[in-house]
C-alpha atoms as a PDB file:
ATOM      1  CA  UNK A   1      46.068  42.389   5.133  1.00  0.00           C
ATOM      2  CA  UNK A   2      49.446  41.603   4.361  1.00  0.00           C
ATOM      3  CA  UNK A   3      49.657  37.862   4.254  1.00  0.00           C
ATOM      4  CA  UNK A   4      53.261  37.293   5.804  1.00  0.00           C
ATOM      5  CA  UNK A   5      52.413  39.488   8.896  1.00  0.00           C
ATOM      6  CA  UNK A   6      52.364  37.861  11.839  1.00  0.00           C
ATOM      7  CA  UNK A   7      49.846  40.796  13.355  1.00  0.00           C
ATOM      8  CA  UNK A   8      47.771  40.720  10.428  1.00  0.00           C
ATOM      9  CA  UNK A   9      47.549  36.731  11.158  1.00  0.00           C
ATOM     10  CA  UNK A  10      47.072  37.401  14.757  1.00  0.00           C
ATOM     11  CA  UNK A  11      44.169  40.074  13.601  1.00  0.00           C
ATOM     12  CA  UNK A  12      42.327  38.342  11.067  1.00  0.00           C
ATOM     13  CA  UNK A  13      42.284  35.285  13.494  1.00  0.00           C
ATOM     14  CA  UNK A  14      44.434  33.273  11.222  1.00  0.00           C
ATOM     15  CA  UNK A  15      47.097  32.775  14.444  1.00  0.00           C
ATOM     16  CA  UNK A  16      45.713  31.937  17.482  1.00  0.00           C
ATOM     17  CA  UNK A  17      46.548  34.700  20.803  1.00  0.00           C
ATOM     18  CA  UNK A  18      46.143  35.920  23.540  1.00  0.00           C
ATOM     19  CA  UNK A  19      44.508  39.140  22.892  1.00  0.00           C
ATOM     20  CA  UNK A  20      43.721  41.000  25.600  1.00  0.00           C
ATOM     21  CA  UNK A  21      41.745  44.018  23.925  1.00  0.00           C
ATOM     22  CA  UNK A  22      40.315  44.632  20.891  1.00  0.00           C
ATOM     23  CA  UNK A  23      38.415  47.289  19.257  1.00  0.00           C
ATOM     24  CA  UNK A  24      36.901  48.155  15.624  1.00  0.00           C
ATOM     25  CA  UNK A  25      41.026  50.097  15.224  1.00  0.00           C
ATOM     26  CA  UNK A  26      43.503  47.743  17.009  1.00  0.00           C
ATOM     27  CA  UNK A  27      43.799  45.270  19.455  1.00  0.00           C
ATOM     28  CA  UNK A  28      46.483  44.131  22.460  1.00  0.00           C
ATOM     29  CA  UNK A  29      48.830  41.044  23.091  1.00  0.00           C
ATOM     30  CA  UNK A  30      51.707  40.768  25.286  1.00  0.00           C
ATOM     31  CA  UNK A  31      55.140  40.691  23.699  1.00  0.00           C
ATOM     32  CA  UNK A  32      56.741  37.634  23.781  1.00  0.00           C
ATOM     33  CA  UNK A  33      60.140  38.845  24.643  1.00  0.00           C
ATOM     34  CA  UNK A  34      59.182  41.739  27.374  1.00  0.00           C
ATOM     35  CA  UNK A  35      61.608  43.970  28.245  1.00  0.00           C
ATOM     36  CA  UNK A  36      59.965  45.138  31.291  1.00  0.00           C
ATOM     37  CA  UNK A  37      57.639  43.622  34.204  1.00  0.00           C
ATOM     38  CA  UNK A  38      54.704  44.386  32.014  1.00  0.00           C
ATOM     39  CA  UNK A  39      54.966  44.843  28.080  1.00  0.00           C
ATOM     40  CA  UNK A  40      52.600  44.434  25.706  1.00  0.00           C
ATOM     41  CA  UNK A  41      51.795  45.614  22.049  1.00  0.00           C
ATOM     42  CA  UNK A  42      48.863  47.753  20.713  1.00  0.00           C
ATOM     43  CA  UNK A  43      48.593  47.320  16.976  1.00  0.00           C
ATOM     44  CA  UNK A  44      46.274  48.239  14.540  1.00  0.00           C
ATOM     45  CA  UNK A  45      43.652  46.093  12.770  1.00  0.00           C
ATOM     46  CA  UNK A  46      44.790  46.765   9.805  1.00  0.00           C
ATOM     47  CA  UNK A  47      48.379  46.753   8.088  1.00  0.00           C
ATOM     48  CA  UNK A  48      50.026  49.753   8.120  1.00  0.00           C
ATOM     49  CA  UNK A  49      54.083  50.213   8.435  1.00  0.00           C
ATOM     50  CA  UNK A  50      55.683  53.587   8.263  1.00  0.00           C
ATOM     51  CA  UNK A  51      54.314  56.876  10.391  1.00  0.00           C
ATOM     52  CA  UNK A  52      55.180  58.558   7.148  1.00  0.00           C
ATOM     53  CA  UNK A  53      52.554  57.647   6.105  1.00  0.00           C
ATOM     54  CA  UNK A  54      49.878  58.898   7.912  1.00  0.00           C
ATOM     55  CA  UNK A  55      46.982  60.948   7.087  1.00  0.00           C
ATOM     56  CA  UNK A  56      44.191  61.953   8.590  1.00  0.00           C
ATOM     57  CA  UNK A  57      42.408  59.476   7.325  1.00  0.00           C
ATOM     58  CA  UNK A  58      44.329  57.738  10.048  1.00  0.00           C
ATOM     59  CA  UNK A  59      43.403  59.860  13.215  1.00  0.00           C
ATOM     60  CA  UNK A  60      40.596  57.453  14.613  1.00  0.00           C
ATOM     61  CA  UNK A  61      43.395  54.546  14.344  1.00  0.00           C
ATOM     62  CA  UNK A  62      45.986  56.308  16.253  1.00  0.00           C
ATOM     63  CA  UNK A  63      43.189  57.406  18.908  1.00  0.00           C
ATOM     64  CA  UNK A  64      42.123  54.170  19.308  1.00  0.00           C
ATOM     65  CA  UNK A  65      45.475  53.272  19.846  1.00  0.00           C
ATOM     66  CA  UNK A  66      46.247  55.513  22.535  1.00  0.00           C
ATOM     67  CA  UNK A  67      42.828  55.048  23.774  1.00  0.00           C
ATOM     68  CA  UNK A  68      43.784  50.945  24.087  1.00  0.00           C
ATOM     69  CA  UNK A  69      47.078  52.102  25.860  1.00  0.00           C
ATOM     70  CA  UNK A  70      45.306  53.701  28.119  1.00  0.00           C
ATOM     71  CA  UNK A  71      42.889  50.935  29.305  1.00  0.00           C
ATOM     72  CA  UNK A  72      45.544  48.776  29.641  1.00  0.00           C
ATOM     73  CA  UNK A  73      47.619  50.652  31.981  1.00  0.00           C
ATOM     74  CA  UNK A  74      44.654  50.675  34.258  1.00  0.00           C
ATOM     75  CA  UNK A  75      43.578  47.177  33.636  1.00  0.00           C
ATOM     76  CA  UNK A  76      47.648  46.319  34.950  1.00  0.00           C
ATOM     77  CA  UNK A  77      47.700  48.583  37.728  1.00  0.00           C
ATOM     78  CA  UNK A  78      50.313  50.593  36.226  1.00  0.00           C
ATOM     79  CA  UNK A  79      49.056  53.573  35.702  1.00  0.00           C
ATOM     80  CA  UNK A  80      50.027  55.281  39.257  1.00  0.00           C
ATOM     81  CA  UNK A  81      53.577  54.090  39.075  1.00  0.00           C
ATOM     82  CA  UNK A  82      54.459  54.923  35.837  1.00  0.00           C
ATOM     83  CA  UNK A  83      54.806  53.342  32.216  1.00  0.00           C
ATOM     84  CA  UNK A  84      56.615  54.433  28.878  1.00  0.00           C
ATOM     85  CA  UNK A  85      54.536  53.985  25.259  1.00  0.00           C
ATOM     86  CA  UNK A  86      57.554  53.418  22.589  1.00  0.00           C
ATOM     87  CA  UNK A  87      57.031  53.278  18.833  1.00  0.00           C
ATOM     88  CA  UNK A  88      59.922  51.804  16.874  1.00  0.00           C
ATOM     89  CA  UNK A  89      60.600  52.909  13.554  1.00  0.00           C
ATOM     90  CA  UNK A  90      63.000  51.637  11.063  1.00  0.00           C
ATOM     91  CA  UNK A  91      65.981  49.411  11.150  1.00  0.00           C
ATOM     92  CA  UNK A  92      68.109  51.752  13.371  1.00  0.00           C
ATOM     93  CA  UNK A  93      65.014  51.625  15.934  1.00  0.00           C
ATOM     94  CA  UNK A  94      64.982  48.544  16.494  1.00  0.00           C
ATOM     95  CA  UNK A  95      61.822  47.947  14.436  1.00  0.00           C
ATOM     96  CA  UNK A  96      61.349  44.275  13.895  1.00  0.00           C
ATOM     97  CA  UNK A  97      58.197  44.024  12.275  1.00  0.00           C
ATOM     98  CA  UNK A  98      57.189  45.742   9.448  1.00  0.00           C
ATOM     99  CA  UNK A  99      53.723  46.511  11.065  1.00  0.00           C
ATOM    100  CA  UNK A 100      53.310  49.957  13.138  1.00  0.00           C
ATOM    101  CA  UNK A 101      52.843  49.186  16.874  1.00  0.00           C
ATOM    102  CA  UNK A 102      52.584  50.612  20.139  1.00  0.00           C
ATOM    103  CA  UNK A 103      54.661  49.334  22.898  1.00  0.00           C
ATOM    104  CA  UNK A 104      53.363  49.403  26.491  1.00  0.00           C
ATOM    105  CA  UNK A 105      55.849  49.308  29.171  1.00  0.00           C
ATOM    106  CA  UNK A 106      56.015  49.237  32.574  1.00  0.00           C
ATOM    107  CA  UNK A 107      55.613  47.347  36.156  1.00  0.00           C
ATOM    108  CA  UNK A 108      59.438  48.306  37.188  1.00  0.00           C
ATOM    109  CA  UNK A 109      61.603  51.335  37.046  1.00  0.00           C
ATOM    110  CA  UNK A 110      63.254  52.116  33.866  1.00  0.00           C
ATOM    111  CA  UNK A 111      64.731  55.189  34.633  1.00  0.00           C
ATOM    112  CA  UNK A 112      65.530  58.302  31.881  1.00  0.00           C
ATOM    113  CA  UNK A 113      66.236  57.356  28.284  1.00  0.00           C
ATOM    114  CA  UNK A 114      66.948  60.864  27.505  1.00  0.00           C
END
């Protein structure tokens, strides 16, 4: 655990929120600034930055992940309409934490990004 993370705070219980999912790989919060009717975060339990690297000593982590993604689409009714999962990485991303996360968006139309 990287002591100056906010999500390693927020996962060791060190910084009280909201979470709405957990499991023994990652767990779920909303963002506080969401750029869409519904956004929220899946991050893993444990710190871990750069996708570079991954191994696959890593795979359960990243299922979870997707797994947690999953459930919460269907938990916020958006999984009919549509929703986009974004992972930001590096500077030029838009990454602001140095903590790999999954970003959950949806509840409105976003249209092509592409």
């Amino acid at each position: 655990m990287a002591q100056d993370c906010i999500f390693c705070r927020i996962a060791g219980g060190d910084l009280e929120s909201d979470i709405l999912y957990r499991d023994e790989h990652c767990f779920v919060i909303r963002d506080i600034e969401p750029k869409a009717g519904v956004h929220m975060l899946v991050i893993p339990n444990k710190h871990f930055t750069y996708l570079q690297g991954l191994t696959s000593e890593h795979d359960s982590m990243l299922g979870s992940m997707f797994r947690a993604a999953w459930i919460m689409v269907e938990r916020e009714g958006i999984s009919e309409s549509g929703y986009r999962l974004t992972v930001n990485q590096g500077d030029d991303a838009g990454q602001q934490l140095p903590h790999l996360h999954l970003h959950i968006l949806g509840g409105n139309s976003m249209g092509s990004m592409v």
